[in-house]
PDB file of N, CA and C in Angstrom:
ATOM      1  N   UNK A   1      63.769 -81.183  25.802  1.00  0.00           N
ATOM      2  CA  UNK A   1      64.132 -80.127  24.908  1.00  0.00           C
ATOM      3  C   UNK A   1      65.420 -80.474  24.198  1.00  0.00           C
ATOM      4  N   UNK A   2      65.701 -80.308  22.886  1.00  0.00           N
ATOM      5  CA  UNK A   2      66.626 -80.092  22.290  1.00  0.00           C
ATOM      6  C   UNK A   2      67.256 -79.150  21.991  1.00  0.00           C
ATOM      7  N   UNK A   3      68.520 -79.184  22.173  1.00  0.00           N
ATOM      8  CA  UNK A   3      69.804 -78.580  22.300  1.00  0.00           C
ATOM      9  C   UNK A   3      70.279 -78.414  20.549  1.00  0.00           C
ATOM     10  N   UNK A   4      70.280 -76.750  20.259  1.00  0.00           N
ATOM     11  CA  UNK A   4      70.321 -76.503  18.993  1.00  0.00           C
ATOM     12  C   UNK A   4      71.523 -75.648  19.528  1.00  0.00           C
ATOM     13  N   UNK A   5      72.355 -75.583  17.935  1.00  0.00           N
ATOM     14  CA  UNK A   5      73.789 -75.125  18.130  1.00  0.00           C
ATOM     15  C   UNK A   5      73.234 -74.242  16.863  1.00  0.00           C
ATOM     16  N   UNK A   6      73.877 -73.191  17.120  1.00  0.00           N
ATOM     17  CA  UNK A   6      74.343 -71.857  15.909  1.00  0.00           C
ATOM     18  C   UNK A   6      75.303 -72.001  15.477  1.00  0.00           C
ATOM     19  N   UNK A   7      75.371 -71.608  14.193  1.00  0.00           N
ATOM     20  CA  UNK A   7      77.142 -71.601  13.914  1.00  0.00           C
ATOM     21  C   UNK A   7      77.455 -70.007  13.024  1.00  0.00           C
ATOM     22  N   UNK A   8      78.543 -69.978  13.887  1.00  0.00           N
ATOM     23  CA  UNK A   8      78.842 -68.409  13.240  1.00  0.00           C
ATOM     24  C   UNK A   8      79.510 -68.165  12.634  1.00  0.00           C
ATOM     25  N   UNK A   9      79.710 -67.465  11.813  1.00  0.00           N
ATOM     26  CA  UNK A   9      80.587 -67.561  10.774  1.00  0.00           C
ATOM     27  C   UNK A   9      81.338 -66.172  10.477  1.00  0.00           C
ATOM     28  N   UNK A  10      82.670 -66.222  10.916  1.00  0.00           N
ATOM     29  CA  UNK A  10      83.043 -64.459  10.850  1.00  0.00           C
ATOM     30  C   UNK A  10      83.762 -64.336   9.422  1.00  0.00           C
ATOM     31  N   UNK A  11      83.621 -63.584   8.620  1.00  0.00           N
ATOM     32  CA  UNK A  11      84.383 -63.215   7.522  1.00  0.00           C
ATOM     33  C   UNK A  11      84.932 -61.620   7.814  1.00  0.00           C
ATOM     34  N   UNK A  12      86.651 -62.337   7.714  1.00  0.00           N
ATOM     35  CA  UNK A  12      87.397 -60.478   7.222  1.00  0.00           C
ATOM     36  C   UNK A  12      87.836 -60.668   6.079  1.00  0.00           C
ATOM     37  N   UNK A  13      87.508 -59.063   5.744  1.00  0.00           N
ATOM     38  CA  UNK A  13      87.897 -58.781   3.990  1.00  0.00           C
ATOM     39  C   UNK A  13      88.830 -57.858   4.857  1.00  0.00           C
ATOM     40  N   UNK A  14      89.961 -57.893   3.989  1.00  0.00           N
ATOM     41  CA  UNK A  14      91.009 -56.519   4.038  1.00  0.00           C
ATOM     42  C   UNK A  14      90.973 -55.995   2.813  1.00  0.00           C
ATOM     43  N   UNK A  15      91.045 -54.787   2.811  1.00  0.00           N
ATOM     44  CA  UNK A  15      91.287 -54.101   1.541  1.00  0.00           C
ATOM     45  C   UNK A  15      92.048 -53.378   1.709  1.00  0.00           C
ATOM     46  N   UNK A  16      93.159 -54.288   0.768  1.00  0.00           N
ATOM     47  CA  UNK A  16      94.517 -53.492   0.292  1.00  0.00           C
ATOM     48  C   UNK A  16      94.781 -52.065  -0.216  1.00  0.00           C
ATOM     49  N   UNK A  17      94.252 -50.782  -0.211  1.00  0.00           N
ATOM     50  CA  UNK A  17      94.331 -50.141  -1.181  1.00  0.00           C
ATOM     51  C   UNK A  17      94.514 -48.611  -0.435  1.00  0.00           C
ATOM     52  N   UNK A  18      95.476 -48.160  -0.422  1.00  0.00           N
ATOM     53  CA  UNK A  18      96.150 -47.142   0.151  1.00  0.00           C
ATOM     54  C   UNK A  18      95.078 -45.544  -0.508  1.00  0.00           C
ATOM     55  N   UNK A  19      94.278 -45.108   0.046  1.00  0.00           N
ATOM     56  CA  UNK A  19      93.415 -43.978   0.011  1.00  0.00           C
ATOM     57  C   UNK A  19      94.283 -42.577  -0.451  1.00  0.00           C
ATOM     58  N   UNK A  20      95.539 -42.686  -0.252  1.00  0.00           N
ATOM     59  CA  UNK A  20      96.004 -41.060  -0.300  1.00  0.00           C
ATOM     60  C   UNK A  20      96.445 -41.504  -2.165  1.00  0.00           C
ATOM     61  N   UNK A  21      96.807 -42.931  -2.346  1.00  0.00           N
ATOM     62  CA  UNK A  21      97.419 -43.090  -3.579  1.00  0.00           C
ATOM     63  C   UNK A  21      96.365 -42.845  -4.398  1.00  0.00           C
ATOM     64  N   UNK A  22      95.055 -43.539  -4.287  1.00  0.00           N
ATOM     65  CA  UNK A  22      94.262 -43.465  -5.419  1.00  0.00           C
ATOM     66  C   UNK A  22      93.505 -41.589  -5.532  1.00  0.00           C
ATOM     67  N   UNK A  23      93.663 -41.005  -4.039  1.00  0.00           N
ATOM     68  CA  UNK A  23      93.824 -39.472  -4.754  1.00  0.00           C
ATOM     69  C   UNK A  23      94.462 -39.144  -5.620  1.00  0.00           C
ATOM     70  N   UNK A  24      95.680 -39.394  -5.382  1.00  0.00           N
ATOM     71  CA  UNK A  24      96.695 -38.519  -5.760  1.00  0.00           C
ATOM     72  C   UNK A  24      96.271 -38.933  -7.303  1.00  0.00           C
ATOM     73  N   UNK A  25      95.850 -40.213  -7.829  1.00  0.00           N
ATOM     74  CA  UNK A  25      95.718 -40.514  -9.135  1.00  0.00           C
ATOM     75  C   UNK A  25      94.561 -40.072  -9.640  1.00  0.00           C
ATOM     76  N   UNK A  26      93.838 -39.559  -8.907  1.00  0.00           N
ATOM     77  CA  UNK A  26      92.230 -38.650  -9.593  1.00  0.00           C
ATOM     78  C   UNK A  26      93.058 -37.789  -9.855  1.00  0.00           C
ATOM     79  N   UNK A  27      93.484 -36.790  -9.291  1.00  0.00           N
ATOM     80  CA  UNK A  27      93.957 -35.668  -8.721  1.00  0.00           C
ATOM     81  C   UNK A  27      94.787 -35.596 -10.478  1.00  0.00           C
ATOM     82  N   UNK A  28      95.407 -36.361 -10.992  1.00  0.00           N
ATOM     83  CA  UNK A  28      96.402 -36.337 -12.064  1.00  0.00           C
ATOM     84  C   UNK A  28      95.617 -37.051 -12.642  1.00  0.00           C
ATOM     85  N   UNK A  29      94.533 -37.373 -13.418  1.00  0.00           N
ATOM     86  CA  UNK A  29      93.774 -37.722 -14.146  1.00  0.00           C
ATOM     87  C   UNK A  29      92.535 -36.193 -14.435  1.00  0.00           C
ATOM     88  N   UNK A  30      92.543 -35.905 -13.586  1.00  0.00           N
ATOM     89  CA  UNK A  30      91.886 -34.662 -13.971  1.00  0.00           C
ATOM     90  C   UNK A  30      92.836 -33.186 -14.285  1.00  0.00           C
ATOM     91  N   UNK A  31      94.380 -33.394 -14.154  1.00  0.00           N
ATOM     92  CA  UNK A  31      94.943 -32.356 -14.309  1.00  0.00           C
ATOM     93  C   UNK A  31      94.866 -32.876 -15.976  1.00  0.00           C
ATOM     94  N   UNK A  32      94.752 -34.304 -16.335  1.00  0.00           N
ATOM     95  CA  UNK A  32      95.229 -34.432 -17.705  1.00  0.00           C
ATOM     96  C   UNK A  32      94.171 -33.716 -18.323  1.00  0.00           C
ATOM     97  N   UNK A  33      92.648 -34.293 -17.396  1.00  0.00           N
ATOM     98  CA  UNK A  33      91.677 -33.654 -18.402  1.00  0.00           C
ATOM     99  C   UNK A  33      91.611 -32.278 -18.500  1.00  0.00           C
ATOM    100  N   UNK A  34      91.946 -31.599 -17.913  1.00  0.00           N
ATOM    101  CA  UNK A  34      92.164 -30.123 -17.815  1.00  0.00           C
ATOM    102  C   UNK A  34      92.816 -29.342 -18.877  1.00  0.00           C
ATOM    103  N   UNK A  35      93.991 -30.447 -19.655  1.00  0.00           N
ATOM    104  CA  UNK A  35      95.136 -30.294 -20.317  1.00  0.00           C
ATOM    105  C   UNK A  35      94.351 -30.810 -21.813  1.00  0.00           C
ATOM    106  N   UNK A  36      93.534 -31.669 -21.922  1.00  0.00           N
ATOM    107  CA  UNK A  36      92.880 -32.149 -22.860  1.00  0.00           C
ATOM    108  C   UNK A  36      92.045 -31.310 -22.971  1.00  0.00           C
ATOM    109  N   UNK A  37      91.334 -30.308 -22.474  1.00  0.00           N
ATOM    110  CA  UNK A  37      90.128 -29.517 -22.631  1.00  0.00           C
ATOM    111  C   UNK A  37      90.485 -27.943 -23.093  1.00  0.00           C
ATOM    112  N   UNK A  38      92.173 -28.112 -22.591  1.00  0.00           N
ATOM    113  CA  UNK A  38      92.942 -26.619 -23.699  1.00  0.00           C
ATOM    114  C   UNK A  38      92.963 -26.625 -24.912  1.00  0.00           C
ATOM    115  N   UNK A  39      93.474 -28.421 -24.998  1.00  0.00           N
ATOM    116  CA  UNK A  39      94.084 -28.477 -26.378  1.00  0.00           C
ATOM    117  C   UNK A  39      92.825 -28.387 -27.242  1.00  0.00           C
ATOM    118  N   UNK A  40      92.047 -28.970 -27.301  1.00  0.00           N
ATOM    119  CA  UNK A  40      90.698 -28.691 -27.946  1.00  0.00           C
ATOM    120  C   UNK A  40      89.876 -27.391 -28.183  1.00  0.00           C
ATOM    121  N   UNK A  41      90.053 -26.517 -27.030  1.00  0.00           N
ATOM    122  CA  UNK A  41      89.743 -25.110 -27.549  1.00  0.00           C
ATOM    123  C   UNK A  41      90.974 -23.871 -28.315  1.00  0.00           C
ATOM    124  N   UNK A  42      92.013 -24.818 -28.324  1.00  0.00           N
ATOM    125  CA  UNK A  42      92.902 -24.108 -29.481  1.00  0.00           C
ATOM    126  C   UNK A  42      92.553 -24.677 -30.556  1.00  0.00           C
ATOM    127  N   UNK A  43      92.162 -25.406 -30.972  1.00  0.00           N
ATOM    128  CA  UNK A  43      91.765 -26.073 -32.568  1.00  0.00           C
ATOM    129  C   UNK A  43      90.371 -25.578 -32.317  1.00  0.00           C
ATOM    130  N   UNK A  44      89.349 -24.828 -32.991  1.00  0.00           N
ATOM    131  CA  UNK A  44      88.455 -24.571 -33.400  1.00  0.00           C
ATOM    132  C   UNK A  44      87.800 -24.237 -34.133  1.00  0.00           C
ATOM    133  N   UNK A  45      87.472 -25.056 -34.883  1.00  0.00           N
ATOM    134  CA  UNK A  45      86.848 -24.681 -36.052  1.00  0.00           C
ATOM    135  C   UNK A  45      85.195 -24.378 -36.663  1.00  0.00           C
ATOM    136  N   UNK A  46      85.244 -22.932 -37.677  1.00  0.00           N
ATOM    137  CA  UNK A  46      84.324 -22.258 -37.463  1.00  0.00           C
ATOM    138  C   UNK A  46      83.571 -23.094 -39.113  1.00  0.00           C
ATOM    139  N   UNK A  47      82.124 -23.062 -38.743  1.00  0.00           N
ATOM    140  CA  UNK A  47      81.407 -23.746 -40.549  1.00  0.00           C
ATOM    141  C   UNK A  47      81.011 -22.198 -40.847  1.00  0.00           C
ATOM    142  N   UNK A  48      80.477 -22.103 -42.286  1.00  0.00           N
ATOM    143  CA  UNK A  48      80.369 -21.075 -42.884  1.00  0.00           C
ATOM    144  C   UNK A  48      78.945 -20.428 -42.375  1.00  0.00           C
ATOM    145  N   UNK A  49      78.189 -21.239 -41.497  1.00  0.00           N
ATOM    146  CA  UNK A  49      76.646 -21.370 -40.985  1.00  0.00           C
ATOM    147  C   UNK A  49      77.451 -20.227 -39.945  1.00  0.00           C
ATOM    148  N   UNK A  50      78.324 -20.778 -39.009  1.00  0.00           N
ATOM    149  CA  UNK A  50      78.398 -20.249 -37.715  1.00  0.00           C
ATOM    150  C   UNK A  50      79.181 -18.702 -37.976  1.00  0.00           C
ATOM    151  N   UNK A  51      80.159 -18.891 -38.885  1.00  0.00           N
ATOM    152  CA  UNK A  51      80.924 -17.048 -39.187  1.00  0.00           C
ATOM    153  C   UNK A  51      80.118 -16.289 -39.510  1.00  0.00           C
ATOM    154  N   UNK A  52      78.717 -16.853 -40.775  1.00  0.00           N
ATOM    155  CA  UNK A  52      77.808 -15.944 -40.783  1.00  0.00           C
ATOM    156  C   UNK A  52      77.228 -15.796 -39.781  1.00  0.00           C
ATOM    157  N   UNK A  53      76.650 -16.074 -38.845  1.00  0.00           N
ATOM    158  CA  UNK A  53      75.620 -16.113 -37.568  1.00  0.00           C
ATOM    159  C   UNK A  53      76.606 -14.735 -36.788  1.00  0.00           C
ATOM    160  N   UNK A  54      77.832 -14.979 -36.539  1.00  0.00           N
ATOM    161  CA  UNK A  54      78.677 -14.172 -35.806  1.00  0.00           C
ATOM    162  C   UNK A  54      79.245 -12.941 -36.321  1.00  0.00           C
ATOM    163  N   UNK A  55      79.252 -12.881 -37.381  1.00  0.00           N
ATOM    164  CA  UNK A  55      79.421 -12.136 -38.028  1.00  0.00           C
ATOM    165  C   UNK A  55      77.914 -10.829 -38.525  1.00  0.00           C
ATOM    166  N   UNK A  56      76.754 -11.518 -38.778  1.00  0.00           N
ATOM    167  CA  UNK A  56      75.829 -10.933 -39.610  1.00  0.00           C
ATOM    168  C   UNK A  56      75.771 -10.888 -40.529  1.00  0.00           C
ATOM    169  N   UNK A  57      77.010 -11.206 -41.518  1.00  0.00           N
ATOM    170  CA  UNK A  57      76.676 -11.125 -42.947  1.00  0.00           C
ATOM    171  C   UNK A  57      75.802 -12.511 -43.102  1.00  0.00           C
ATOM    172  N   UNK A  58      75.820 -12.259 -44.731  1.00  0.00           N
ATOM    173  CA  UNK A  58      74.857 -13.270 -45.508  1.00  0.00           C
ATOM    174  C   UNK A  58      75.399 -14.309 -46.057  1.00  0.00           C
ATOM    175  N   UNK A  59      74.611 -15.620 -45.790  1.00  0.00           N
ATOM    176  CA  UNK A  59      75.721 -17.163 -46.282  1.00  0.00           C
ATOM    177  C   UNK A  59      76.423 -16.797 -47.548  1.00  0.00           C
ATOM    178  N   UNK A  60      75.704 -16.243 -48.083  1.00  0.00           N
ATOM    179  CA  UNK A  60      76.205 -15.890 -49.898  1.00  0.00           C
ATOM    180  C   UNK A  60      77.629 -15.042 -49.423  1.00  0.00           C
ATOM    181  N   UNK A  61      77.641 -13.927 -48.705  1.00  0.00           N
ATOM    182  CA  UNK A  61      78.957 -13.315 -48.508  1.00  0.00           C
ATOM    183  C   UNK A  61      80.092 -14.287 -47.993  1.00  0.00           C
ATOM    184  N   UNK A  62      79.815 -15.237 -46.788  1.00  0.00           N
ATOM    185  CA  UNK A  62      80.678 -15.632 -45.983  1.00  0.00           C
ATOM    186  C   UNK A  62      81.178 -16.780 -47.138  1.00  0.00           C
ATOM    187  N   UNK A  63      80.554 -17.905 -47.885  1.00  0.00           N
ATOM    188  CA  UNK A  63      80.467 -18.475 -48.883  1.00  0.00           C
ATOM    189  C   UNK A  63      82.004 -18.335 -49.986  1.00  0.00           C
ATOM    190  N   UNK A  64      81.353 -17.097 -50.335  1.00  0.00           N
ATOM    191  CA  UNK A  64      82.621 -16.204 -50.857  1.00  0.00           C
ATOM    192  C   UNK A  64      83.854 -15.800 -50.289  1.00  0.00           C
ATOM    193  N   UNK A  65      83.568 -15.193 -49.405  1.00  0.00           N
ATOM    194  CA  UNK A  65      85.121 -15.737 -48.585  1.00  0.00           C
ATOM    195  C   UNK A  65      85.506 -16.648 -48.318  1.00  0.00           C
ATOM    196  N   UNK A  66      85.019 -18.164 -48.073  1.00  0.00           N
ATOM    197  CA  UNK A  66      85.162 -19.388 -47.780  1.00  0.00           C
ATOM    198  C   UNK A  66      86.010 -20.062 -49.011  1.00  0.00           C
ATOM    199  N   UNK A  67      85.810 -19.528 -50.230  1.00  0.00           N
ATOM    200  CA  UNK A  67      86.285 -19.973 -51.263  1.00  0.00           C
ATOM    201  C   UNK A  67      87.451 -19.291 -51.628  1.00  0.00           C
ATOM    202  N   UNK A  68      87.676 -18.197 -51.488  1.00  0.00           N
ATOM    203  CA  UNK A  68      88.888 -17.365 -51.649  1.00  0.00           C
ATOM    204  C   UNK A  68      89.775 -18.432 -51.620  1.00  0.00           C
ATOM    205  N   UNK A  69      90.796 -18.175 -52.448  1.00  0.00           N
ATOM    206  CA  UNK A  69      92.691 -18.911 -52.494  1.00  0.00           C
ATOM    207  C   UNK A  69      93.053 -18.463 -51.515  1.00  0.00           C
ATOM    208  N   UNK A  70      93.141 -17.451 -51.104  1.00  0.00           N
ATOM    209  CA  UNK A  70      93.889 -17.350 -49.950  1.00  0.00           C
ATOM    210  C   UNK A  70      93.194 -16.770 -48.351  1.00  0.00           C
ATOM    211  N   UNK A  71      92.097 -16.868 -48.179  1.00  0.00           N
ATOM    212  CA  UNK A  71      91.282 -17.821 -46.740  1.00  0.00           C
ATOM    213  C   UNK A  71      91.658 -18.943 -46.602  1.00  0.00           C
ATOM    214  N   UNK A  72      92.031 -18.594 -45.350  1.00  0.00           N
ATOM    215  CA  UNK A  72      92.279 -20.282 -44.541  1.00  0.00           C
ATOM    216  C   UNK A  72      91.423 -21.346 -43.968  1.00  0.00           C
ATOM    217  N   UNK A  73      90.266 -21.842 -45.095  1.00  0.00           N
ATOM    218  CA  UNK A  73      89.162 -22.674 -45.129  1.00  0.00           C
ATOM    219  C   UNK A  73      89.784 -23.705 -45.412  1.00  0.00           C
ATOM    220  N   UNK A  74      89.101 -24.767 -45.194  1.00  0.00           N
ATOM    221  CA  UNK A  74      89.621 -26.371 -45.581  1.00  0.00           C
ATOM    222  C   UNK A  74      88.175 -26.988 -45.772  1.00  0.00           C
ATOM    223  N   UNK A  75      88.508 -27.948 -46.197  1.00  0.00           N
ATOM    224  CA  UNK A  75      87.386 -28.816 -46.593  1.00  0.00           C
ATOM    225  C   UNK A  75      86.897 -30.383 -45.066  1.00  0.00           C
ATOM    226  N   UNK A  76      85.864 -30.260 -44.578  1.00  0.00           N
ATOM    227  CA  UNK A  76      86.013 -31.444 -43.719  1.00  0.00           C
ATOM    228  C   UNK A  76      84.185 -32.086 -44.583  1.00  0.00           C
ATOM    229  N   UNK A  77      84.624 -32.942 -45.435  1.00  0.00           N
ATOM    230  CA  UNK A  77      83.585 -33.909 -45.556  1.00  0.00           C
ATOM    231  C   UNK A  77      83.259 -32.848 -47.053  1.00  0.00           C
ATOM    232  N   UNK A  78      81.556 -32.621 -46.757  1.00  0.00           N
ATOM    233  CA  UNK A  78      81.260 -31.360 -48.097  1.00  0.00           C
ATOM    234  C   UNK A  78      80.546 -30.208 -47.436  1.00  0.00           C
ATOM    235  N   UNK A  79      81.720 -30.170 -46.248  1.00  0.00           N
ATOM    236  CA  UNK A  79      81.368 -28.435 -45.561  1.00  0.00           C
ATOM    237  C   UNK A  79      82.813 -27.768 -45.453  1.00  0.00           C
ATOM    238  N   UNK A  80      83.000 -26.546 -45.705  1.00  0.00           N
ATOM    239  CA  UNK A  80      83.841 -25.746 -45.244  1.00  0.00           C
ATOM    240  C   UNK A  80      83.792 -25.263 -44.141  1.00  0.00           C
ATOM    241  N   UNK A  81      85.086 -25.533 -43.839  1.00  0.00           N
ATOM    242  CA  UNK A  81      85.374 -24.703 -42.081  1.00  0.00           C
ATOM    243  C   UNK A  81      86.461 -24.249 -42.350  1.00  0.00           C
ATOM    244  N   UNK A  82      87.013 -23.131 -41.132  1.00  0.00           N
ATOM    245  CA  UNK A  82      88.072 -22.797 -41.104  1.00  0.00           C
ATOM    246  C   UNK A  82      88.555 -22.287 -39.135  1.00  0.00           C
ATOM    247  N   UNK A  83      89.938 -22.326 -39.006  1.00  0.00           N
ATOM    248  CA  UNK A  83      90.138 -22.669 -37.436  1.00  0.00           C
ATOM    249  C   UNK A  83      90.340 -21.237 -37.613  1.00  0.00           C
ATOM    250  N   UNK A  84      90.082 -20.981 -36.233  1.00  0.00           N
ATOM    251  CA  UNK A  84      89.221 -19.541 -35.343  1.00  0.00           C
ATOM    252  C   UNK A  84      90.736 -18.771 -35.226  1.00  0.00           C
ATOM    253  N   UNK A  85      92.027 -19.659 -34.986  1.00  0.00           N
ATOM    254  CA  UNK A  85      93.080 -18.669 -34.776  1.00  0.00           C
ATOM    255  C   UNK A  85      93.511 -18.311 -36.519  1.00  0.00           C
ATOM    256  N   UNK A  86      93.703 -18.816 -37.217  1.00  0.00           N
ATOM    257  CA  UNK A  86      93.447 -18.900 -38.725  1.00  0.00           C
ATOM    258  C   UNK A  86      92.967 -17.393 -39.114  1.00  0.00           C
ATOM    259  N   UNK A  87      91.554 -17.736 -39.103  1.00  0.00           N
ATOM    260  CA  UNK A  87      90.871 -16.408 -39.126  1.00  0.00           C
ATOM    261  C   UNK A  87      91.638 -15.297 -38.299  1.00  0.00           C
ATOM    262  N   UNK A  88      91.567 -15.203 -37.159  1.00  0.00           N
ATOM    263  CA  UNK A  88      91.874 -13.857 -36.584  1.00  0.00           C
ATOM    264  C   UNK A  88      93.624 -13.301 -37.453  1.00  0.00           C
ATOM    265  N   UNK A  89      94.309 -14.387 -37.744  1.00  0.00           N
ATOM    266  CA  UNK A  89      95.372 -13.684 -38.827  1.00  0.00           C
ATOM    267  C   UNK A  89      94.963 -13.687 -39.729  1.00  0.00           C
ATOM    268  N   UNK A  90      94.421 -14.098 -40.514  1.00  0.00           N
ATOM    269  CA  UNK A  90      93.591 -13.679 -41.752  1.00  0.00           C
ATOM    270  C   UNK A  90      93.229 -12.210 -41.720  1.00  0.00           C
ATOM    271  N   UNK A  91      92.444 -12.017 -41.012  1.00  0.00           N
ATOM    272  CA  UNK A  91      91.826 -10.116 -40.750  1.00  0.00           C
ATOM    273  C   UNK A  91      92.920  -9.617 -39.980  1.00  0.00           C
ATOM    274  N   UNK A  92      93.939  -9.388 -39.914  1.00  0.00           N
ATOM    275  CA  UNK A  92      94.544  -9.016 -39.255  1.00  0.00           C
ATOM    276  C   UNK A  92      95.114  -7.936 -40.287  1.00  0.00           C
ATOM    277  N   UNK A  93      95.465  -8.520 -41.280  1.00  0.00           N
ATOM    278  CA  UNK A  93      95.951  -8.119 -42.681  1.00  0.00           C
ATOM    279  C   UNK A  93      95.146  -7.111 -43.427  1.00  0.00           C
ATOM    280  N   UNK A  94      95.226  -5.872 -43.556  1.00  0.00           N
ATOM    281  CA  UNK A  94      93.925  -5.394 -44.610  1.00  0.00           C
ATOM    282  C   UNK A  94      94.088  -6.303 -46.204  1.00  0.00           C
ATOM    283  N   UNK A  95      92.622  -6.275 -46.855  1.00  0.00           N
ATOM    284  CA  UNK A  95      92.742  -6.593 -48.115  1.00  0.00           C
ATOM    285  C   UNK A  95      91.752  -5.724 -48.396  1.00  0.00           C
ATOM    286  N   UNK A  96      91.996  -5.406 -49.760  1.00  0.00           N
ATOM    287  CA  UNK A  96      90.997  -4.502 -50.733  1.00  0.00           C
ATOM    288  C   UNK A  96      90.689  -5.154 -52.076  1.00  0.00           C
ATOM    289  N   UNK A  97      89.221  -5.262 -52.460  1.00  0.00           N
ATOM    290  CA  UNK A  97      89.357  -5.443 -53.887  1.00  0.00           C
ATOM    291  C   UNK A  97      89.943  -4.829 -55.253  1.00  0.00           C
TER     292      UNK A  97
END
């Protein structure tokens, strides 16, 4: 009979990487996103599709206000919008024809 040898082979990995640190860095990566997801719902801006929808009036009415000199509409591309805090001082004001 022949005499067979095994050979074994141990491998250690260490892994360097401290568990409470890379929390703590989710942990502040999601407070940012938290902070990124305010700032974005303070800028909001409404198209003339969506004020009518919320409103009930008719594109032709909202249209017309959209164009007014002094509505706070802007131009993005070849649609009008206008930001949601904008509006709410806008009506805040009575106007009469």
């Amino acid at each position: 009979m022949k005499n067979t040898e095994k050979e074994v082979c141990i491998i250690n990995i260490t892994i360097d990487t401290n568990l409470n640190d890379q929390l703590d860095k989710v942990k502040e990566l999601l407070l940012t996103l938290k902070e990124i997801e305010k700032t974005t719902e303070l800028l909001k801006f409404i198209s003339i599709a969506e004020f009518s929808k919320i409103t009930g009036w008719s594109i032709k009415t909202v249209q017309e206000l959209y164009n007014r000199k002094d509505f706070p509409s802007t131009d993005f591309g070849k649609e009008k919008k206008a930001e949601v805090h904008a509006l709410v001082e806008y009506f805040k004001v009575p106007r009469r024809k």
